[in-house]
Structures are given as C-alpha cells and as structure tokens.
N, C-alpha and C. Protein backbone atom coordinates (compact mmCIF):
# COMPACT_ATOMS: atom_id res chain seq x y z
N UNK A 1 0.84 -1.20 0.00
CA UNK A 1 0.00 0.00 0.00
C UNK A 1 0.87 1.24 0.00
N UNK A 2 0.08 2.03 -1.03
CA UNK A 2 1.23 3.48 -0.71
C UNK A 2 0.44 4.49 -0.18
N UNK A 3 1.03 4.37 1.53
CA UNK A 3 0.29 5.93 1.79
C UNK A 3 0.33 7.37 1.29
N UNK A 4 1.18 7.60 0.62
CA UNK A 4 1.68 8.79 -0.09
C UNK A 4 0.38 9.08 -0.63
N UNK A 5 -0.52 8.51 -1.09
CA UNK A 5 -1.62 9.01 -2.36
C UNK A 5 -2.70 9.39 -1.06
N UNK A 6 -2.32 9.34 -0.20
CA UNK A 6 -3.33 9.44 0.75
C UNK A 6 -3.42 11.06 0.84
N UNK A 7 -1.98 11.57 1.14
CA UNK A 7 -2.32 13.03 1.30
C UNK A 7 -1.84 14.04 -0.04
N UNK A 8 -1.56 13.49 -1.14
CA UNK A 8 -1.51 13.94 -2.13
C UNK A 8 -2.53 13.40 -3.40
N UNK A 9 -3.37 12.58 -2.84
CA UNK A 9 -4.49 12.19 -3.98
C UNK A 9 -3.72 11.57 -5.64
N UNK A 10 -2.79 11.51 -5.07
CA UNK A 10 -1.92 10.07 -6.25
C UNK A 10 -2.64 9.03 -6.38
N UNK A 11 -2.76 8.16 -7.53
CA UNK A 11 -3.11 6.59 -7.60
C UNK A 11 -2.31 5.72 -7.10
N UNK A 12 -2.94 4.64 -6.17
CA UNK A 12 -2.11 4.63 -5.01
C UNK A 12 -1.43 3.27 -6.08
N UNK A 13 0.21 3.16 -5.44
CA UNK A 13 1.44 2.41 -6.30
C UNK A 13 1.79 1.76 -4.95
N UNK A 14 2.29 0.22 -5.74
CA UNK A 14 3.10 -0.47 -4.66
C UNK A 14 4.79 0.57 -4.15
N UNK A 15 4.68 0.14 -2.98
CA UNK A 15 6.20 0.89 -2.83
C UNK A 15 7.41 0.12 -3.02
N UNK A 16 8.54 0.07 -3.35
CA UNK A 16 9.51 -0.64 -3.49
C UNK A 16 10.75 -0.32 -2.52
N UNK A 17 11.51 -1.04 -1.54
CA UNK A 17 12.51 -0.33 -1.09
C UNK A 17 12.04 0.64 -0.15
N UNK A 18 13.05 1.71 -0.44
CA UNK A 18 12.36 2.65 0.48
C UNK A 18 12.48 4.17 -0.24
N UNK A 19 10.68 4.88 0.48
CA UNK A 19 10.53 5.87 -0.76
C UNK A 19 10.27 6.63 0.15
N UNK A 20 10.46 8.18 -0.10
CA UNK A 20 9.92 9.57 0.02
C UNK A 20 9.52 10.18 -0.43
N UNK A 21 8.46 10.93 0.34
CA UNK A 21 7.31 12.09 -0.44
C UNK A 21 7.09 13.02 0.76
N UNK A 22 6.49 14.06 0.83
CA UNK A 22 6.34 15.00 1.48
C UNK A 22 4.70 15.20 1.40
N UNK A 23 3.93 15.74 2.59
CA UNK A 23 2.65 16.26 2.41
C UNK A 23 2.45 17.45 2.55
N UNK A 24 1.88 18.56 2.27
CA UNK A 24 2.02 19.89 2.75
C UNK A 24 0.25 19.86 3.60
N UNK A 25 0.27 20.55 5.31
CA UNK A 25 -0.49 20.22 5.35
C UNK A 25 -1.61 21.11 4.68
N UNK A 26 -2.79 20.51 4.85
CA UNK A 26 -4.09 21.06 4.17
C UNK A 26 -4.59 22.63 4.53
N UNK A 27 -4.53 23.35 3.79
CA UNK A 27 -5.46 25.28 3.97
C UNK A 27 -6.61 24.82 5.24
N UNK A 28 -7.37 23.84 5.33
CA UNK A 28 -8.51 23.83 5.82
C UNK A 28 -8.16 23.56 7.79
N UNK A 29 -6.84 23.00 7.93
CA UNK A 29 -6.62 22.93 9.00
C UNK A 29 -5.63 23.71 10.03
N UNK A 30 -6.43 24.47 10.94
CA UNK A 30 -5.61 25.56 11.30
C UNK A 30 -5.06 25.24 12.69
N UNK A 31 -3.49 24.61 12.55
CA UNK A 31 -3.02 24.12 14.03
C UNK A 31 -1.58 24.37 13.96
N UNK A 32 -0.82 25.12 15.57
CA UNK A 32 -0.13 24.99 15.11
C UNK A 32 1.35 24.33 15.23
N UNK A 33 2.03 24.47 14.64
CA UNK A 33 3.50 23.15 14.15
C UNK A 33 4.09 23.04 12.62
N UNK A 34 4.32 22.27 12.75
CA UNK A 34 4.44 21.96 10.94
C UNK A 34 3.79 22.40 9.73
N UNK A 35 4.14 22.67 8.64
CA UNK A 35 3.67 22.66 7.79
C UNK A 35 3.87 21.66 6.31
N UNK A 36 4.79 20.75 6.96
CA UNK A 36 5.26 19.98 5.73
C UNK A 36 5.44 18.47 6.79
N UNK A 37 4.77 17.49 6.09
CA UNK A 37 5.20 16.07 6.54
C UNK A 37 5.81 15.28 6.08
N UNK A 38 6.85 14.72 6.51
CA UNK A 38 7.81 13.94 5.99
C UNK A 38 7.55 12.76 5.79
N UNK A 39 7.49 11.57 4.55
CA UNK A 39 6.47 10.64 4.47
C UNK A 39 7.67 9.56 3.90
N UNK A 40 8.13 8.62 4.77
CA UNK A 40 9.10 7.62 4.75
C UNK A 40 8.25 6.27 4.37
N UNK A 41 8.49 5.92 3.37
CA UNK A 41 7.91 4.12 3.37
C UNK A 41 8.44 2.97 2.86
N UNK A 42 8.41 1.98 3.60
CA UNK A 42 9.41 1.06 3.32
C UNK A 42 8.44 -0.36 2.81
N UNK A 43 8.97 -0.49 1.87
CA UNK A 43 8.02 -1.96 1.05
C UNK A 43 9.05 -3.32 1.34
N UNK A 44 8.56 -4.07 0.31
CA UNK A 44 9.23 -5.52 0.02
C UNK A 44 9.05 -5.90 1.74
N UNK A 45 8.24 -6.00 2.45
CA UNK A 45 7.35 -7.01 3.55
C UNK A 45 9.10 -6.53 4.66
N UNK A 46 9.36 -7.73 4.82
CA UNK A 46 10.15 -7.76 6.18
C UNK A 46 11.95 -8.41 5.74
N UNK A 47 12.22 -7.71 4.48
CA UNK A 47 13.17 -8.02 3.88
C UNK A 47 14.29 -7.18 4.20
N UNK A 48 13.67 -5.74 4.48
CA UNK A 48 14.76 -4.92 4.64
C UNK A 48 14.36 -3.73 5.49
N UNK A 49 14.48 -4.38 6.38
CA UNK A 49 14.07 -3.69 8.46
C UNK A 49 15.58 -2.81 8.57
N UNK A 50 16.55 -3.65 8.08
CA UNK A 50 17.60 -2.47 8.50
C UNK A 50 17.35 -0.94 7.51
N UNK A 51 16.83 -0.74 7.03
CA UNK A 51 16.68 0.60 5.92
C UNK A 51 15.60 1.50 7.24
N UNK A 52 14.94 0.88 8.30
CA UNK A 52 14.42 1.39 9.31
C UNK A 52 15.32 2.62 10.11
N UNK A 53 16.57 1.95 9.78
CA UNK A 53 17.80 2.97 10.56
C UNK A 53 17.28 4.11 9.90
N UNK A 54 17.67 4.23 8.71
CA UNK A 54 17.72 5.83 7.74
C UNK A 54 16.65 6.07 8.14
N UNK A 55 15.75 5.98 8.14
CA UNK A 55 14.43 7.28 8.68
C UNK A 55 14.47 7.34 10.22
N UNK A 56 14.35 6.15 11.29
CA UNK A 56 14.29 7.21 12.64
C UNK A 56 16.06 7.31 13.30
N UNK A 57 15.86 8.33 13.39
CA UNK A 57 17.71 8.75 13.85
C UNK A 57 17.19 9.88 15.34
N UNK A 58 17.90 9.88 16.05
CA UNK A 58 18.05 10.52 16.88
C UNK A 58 17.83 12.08 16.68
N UNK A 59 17.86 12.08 15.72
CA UNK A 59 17.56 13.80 15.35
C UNK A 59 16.09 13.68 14.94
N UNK A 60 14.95 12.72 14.69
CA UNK A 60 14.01 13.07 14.09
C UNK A 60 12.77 12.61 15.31
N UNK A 61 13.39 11.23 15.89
CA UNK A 61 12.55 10.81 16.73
C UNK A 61 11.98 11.57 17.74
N UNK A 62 12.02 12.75 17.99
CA UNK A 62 11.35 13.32 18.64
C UNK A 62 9.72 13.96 18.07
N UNK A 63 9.83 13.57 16.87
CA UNK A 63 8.59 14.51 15.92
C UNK A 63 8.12 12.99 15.04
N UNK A 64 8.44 11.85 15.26
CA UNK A 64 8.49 10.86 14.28
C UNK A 64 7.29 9.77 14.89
N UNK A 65 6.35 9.30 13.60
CA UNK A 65 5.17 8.68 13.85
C UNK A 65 5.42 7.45 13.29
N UNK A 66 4.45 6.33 13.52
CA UNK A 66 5.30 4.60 12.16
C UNK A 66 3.90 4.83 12.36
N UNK A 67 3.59 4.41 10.74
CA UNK A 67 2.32 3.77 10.24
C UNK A 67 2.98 2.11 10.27
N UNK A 68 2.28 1.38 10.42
CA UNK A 68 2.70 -0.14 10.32
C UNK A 68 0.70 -0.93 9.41
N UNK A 69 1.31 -0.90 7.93
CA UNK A 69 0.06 -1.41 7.45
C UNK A 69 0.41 -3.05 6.98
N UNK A 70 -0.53 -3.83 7.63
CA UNK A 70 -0.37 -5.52 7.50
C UNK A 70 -1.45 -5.73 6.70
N UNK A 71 -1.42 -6.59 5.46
CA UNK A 71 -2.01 -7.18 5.00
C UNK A 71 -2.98 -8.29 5.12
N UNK A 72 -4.65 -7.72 5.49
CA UNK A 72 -5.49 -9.18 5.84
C UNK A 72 -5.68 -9.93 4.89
N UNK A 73 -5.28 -10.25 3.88
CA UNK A 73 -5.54 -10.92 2.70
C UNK A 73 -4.82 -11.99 3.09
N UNK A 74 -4.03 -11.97 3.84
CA UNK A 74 -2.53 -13.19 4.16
C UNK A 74 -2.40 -13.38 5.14
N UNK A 75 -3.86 -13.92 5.83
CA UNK A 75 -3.27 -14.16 7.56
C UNK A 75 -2.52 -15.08 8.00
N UNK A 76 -2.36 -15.73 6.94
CA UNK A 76 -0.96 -16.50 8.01
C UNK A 76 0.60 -16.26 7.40
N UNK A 77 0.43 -14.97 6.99
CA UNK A 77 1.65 -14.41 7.29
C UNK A 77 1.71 -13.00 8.10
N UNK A 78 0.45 -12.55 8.65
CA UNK A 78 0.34 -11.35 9.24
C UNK A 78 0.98 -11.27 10.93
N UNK A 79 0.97 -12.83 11.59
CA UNK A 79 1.39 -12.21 12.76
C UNK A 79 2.95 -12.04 12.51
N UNK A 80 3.62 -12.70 11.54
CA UNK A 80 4.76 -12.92 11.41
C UNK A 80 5.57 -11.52 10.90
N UNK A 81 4.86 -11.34 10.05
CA UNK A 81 5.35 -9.66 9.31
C UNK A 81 5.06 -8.70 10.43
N UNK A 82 4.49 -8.51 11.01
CA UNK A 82 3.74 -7.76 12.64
C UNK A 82 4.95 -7.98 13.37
N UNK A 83 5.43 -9.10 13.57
CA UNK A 83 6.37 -9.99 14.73
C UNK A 83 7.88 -8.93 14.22
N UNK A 84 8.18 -9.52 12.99
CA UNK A 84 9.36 -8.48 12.55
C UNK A 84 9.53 -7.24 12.40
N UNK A 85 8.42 -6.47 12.41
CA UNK A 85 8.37 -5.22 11.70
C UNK A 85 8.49 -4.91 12.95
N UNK A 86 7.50 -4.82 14.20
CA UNK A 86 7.42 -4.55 15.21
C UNK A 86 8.49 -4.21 16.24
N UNK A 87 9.40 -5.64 16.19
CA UNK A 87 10.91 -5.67 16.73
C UNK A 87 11.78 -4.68 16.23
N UNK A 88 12.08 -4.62 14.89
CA UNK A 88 12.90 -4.05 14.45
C UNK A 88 12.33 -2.60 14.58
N UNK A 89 11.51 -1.90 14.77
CA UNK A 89 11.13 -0.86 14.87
C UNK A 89 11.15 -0.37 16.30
N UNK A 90 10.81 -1.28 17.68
CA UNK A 90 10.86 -1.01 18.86
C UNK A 90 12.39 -0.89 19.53
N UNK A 91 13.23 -1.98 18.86
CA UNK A 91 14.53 -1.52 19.02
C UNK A 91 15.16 -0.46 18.17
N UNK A 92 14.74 -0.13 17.14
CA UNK A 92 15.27 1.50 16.82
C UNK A 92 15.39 2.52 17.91
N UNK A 93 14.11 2.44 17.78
CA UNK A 93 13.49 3.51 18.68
C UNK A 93 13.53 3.83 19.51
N UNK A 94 13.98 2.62 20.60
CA UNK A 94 14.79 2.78 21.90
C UNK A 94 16.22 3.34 21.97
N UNK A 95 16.98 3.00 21.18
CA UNK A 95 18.11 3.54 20.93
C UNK A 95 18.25 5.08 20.12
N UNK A 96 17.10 5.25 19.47
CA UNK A 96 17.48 6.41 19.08
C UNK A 96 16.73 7.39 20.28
N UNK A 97 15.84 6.86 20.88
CA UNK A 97 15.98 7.85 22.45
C UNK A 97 16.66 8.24 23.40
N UNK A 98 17.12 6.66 23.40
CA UNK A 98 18.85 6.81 24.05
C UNK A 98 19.82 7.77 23.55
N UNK A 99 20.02 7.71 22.53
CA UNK A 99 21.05 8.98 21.67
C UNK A 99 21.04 10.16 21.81
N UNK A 100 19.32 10.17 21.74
CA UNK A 100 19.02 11.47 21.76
C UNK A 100 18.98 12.55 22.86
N UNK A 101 18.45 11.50 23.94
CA UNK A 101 18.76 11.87 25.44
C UNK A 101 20.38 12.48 25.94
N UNK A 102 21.02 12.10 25.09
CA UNK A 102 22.38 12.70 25.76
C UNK A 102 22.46 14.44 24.75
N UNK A 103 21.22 14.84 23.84
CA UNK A 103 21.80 15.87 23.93
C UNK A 103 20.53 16.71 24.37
N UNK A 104 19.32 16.14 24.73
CA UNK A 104 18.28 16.60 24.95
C UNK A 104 18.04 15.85 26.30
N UNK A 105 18.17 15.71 27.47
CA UNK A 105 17.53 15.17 28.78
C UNK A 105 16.13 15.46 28.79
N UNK A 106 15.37 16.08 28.24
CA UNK A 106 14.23 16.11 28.47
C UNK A 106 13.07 15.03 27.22
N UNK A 107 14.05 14.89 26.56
CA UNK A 107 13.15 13.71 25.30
C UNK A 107 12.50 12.48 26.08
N UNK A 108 12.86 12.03 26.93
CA UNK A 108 12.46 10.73 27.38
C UNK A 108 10.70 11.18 28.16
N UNK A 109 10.99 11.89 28.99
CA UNK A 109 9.58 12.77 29.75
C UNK A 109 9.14 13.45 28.58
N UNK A 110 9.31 13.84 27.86
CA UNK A 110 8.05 14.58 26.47
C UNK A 110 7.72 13.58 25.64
N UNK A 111 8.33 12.49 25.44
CA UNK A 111 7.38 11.27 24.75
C UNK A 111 6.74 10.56 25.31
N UNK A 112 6.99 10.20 27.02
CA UNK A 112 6.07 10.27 28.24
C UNK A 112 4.97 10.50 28.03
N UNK A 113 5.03 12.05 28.25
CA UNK A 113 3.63 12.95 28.45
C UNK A 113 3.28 12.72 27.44
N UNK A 114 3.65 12.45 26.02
CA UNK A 114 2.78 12.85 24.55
C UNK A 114 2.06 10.41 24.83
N UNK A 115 2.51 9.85 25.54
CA UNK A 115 1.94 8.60 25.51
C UNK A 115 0.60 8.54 26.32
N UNK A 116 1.49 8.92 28.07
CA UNK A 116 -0.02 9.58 28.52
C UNK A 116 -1.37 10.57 28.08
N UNK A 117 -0.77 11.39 26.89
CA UNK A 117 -1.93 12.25 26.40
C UNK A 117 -2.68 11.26 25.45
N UNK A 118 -1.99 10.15 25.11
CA UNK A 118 -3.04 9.63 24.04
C UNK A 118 -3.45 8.43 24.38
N UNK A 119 -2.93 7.75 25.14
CA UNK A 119 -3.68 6.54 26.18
C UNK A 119 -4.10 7.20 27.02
N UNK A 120 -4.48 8.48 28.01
CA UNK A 120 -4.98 9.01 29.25
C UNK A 120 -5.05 7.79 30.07
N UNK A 121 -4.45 7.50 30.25
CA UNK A 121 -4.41 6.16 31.29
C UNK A 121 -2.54 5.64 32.15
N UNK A 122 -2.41 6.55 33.01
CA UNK A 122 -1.21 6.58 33.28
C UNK A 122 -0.85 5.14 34.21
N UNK A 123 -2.15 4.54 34.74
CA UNK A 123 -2.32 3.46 35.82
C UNK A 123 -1.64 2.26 34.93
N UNK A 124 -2.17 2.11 33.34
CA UNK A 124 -1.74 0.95 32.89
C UNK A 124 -0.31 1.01 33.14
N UNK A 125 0.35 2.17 32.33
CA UNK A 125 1.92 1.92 32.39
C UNK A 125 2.66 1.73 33.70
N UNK A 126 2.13 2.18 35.02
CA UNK A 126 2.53 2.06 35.91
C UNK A 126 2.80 0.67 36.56
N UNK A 127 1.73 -0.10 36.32
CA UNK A 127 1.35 -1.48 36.41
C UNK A 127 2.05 -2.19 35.42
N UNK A 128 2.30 -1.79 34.14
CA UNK A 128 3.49 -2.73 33.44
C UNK A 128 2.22 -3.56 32.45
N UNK A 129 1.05 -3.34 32.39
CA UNK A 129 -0.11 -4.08 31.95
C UNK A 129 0.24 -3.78 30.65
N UNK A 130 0.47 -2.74 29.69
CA UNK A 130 0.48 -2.59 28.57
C UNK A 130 2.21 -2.01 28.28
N UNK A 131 2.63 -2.27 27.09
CA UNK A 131 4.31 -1.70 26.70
C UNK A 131 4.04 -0.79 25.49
N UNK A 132 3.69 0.26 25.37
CA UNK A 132 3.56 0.96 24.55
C UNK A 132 4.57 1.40 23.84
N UNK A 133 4.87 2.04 22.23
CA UNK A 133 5.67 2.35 21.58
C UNK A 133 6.03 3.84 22.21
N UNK A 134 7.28 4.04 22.04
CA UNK A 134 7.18 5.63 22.57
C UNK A 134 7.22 6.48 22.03
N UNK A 135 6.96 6.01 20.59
CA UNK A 135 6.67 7.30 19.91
C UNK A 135 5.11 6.62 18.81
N UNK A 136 3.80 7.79 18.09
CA UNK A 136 3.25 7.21 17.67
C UNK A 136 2.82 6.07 16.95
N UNK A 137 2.06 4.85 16.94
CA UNK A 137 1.87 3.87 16.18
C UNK A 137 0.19 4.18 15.66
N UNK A 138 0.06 3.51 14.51
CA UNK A 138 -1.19 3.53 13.41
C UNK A 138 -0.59 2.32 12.52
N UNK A 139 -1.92 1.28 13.02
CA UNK A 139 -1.81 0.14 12.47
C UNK A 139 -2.71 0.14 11.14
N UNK A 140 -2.56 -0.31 10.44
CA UNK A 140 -3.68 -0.39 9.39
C UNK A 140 -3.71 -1.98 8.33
N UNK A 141 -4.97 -2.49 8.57
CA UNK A 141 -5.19 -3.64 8.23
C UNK A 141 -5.85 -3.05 6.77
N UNK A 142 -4.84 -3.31 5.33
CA UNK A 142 -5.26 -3.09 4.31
C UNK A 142 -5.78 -4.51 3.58
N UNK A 143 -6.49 -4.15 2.73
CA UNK A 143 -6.97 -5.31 1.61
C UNK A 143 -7.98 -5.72 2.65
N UNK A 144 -8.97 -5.00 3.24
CA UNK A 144 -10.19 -5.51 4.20
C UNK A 144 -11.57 -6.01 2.90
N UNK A 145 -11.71 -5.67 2.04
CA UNK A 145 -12.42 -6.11 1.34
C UNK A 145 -12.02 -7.86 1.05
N UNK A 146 -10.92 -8.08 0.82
CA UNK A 146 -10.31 -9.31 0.68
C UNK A 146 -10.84 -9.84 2.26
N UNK A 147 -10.18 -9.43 3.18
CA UNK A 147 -10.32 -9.60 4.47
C UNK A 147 -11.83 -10.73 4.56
N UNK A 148 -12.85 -9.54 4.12
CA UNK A 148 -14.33 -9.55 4.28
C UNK A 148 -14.54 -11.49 3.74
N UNK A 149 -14.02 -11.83 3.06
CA UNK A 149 -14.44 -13.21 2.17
C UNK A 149 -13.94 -14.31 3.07
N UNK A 150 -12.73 -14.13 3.71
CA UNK A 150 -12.11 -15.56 4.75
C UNK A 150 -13.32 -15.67 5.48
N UNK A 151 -13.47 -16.99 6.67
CA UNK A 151 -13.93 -17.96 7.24
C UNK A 151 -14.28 -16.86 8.02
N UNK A 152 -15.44 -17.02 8.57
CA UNK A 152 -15.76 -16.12 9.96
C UNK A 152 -14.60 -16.53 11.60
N UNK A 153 -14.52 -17.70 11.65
CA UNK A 153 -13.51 -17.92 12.87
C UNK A 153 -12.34 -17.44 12.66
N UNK A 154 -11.40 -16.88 11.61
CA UNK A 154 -10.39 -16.59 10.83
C UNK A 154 -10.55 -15.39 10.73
N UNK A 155 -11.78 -14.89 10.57
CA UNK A 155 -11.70 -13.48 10.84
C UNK A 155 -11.65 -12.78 12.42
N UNK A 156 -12.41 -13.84 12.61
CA UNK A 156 -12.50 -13.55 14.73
C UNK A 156 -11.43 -13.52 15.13
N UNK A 157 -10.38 -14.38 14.77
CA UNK A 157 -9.14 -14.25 15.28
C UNK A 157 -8.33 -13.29 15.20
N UNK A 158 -7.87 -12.92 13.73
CA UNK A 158 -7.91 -11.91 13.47
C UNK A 158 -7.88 -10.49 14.30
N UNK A 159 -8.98 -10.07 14.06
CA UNK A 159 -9.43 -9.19 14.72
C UNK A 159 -9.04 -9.08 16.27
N UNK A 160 -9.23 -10.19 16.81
CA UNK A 160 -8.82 -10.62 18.51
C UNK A 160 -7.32 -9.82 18.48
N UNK A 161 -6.34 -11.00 17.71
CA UNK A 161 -5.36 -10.43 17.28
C UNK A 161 -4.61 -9.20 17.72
N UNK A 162 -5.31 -8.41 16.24
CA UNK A 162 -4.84 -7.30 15.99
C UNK A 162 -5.22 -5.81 17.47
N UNK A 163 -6.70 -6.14 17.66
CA UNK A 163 -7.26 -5.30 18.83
C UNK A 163 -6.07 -5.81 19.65
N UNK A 164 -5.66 -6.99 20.41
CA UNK A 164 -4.88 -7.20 21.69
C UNK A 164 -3.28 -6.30 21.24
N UNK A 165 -2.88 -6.01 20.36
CA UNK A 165 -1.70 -5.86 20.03
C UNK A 165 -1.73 -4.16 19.84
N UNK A 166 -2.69 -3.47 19.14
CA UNK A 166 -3.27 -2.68 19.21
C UNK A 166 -3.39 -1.42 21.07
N UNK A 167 -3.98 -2.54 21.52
CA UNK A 167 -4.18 -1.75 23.46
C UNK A 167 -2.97 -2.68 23.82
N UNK A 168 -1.63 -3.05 23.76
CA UNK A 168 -0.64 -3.44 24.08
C UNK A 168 0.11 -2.39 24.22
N UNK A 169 0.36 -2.18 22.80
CA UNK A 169 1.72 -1.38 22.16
C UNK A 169 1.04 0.16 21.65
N UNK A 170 -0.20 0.41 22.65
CA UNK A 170 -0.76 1.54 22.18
C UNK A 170 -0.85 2.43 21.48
N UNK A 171 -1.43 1.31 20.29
CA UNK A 171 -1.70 2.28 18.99
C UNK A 171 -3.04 2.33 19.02
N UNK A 172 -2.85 3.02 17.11
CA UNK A 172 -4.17 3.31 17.08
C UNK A 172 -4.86 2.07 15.70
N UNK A 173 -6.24 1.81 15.58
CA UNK A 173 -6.04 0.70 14.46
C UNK A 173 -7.47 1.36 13.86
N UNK A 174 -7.32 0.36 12.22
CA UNK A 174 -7.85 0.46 10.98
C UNK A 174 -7.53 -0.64 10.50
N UNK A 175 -9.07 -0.42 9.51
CA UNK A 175 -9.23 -1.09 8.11
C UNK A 175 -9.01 0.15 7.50
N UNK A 176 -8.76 -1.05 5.53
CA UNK A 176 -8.69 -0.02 4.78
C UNK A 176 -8.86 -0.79 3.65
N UNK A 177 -9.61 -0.61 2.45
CA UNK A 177 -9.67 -0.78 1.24
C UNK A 177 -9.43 -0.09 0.12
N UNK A 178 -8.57 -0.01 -0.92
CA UNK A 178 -8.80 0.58 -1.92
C UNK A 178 -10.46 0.50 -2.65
N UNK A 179 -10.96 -0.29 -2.42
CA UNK A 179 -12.63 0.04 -2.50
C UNK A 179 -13.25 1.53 -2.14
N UNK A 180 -12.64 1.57 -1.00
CA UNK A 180 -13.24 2.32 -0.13
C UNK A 180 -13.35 3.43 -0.14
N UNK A 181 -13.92 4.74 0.63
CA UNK A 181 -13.69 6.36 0.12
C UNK A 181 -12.45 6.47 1.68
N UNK A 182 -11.45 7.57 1.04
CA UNK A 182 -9.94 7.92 1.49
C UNK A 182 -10.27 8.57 2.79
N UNK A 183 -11.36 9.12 2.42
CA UNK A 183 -11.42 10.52 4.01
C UNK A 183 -10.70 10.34 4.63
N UNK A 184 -11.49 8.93 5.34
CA UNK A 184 -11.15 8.72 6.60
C UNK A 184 -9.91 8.39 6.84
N UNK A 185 -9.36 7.88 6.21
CA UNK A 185 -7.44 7.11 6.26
C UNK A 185 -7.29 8.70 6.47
N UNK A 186 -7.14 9.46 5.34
CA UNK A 186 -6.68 10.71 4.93
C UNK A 186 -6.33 11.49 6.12
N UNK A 187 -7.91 11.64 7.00
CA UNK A 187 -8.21 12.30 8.41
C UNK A 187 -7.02 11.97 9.14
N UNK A 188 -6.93 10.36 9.53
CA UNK A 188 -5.77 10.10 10.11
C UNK A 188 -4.81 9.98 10.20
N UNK A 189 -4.09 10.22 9.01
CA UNK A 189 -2.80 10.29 8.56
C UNK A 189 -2.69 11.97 8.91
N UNK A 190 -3.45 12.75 8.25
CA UNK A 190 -3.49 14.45 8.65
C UNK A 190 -2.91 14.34 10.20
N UNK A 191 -3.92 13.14 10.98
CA UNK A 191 -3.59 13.18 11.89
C UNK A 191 -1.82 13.09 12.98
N UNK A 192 -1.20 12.07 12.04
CA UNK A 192 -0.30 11.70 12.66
C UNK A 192 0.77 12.69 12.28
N UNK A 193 0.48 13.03 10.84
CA UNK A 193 1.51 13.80 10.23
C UNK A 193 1.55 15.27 10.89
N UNK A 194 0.28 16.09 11.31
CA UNK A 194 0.44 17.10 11.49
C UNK A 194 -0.32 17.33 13.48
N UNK A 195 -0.42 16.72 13.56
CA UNK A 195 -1.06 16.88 15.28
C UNK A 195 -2.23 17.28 15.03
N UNK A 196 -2.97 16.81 13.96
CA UNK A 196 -4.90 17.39 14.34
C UNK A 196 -5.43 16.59 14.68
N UNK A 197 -6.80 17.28 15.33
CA UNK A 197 -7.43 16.44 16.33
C UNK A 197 -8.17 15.46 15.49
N UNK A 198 -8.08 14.02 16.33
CA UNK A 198 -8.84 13.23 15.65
C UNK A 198 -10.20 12.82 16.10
N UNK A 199 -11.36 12.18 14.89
CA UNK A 199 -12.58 12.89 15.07
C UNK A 199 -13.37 11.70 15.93
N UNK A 200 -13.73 11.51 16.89
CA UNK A 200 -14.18 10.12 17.56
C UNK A 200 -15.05 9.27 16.52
C-alpha cells in the first residue's frame, strides 16, 4: 500500500525499497507546528528492516510517527510480518531515544507525556499491563475487502489479534480498502503527520 496518495491524492502504487514524499499540510486545517510532513515508506514485507535505521535517527525521533500497514488478505503471514516489523522498529526507537537523550535530557519525559496524552491512562503503564511504543503507532489492516471473504472464525481471530496488540503497544487501528472512500485514512494520517485532532 502506498500511503503517499493518501495526502496527495496520487493513484495509489506499490512501494519498493524505500521511498519519500512530502505532504504539505491542508489550507482547511488551522493548528499549530508543521507545515510539511515527511512521508518515509518502506516496502518488500520484512526483507529490509535495516533501511528502518535511515528514517528514525536521533535527530528526528522526537517529531516521528510509524504507520505499520499488514495485510489481511494473508493471515498466516500477518502475525509474522507484525512480529518483525514490530521488533525491528521497537529496538530502533529505543536507541534512538537513548542517543538522543544525551543531547536533549528532556526527550524521554516529552514522549512520556505525549503517551499519557493519548492513552490518558497513566495506571496501565505504571502497572506494566500494557508496553507501549514511545513514539506514535497507526496500524492499518489493508486489503479488508479481501479480508471480508475468509472464514468467519479466521476473521474472529484476526481481529482478537490485531485489537490485543493494538491496546498493548498503544496504537491506534484500521481497516482499509482501496474500494473504499480515502477521508477517513486521509483524516488520520493528517492526523499523525500534522497533530490534528482526531474525530471520535
């Protein structure tokens, strides 16, 4: 899936490797921060996790979001691609906080507070009940139209799945079809890319 067409209304293209595009955000949304989103995506499944280095670095992770989109068309390769992508992304990310912390001491407590602002639930982490990413996650289960045709118990699982992993590693989750109308992806990507509020 290429999110890129999401905020530039491109026909959406497989990605290859690893690609960049930029979003500028939208006239209609008035918040403020950024005006340009930096849009990193890495294809070919779980082949090439080390290319993860080049986009989060210690200089960016402080402003830096992962979309992580798994394919329901292929569930029995979804926990597995989930399993790798996941790792290799949670150990980045730890280390590039680490890095970053030696020239910023305050990065570790502002990705804190920005976890507590979006789980409002400071009791779980305290308790150790959930391990959240420490910087944004947005899961997105693409090819849901495909999805829609597997076995109903296959889909239950599924779903079980993805929700438990989802309030784990406290993200946020989706379907998505190229069937489908963009808004809503769109909304949430606006979302991650630029800090607007998202709509319940």
């Amino acid at each position: 899936m290429k999110v890129t067409f999401i905020a530039t209304n491109e026909a959406a293209k497989p990605t290859i490797a690893l690609d960049y595009n930029y979003a500028k955000k939208p006239k209609t949304i008035d918040t403020i921060g950024k005006d340009i989103g930096h849009i990193w995506e890495l294809g070919d499944g779980t082949f090439l996790t080390k290319l993860i280095d080049v986009v989060l670095t210690p200089e960016t992770i402080g402003n830096a979001s992962v979309v992580l989109v798994l394919d329901l068309s292929q569930p029995q390769e979804l926990w597995h691609t989930y399993q790798i992508l996941y790792e290799a992304i949670a150990k980045r990310v730890k280390y590039c906080i680490s890095e970053a912390a030696k020239q910023n001491p305050h990065i570790k407590d502002k990705l804190k507070e920005a976890i507590l602002k979006r789980l409002g639930n400071a009791v779980r982490l305290d308790k150790g009940e959930i391990e959240p990413l420490r910087i944004p996650l947005l899961i997105i289960g693409s090819k849901y139209d495909q999805f829609q045709t597997l076995e109903p118990d296959e889909k239950k699982s599924i779903i079980k799945t993805l929700r438990f992993l989802t309030y784990y590693h406290g993200a946020t989750l989706m379907s998505y079809s190229e069937k489908q109308e963009s808004v809503h992806l769109r909304a949430i990507i606006n979302h991650f890319l630029f800090d607007t509020a998202l709509s319940k």
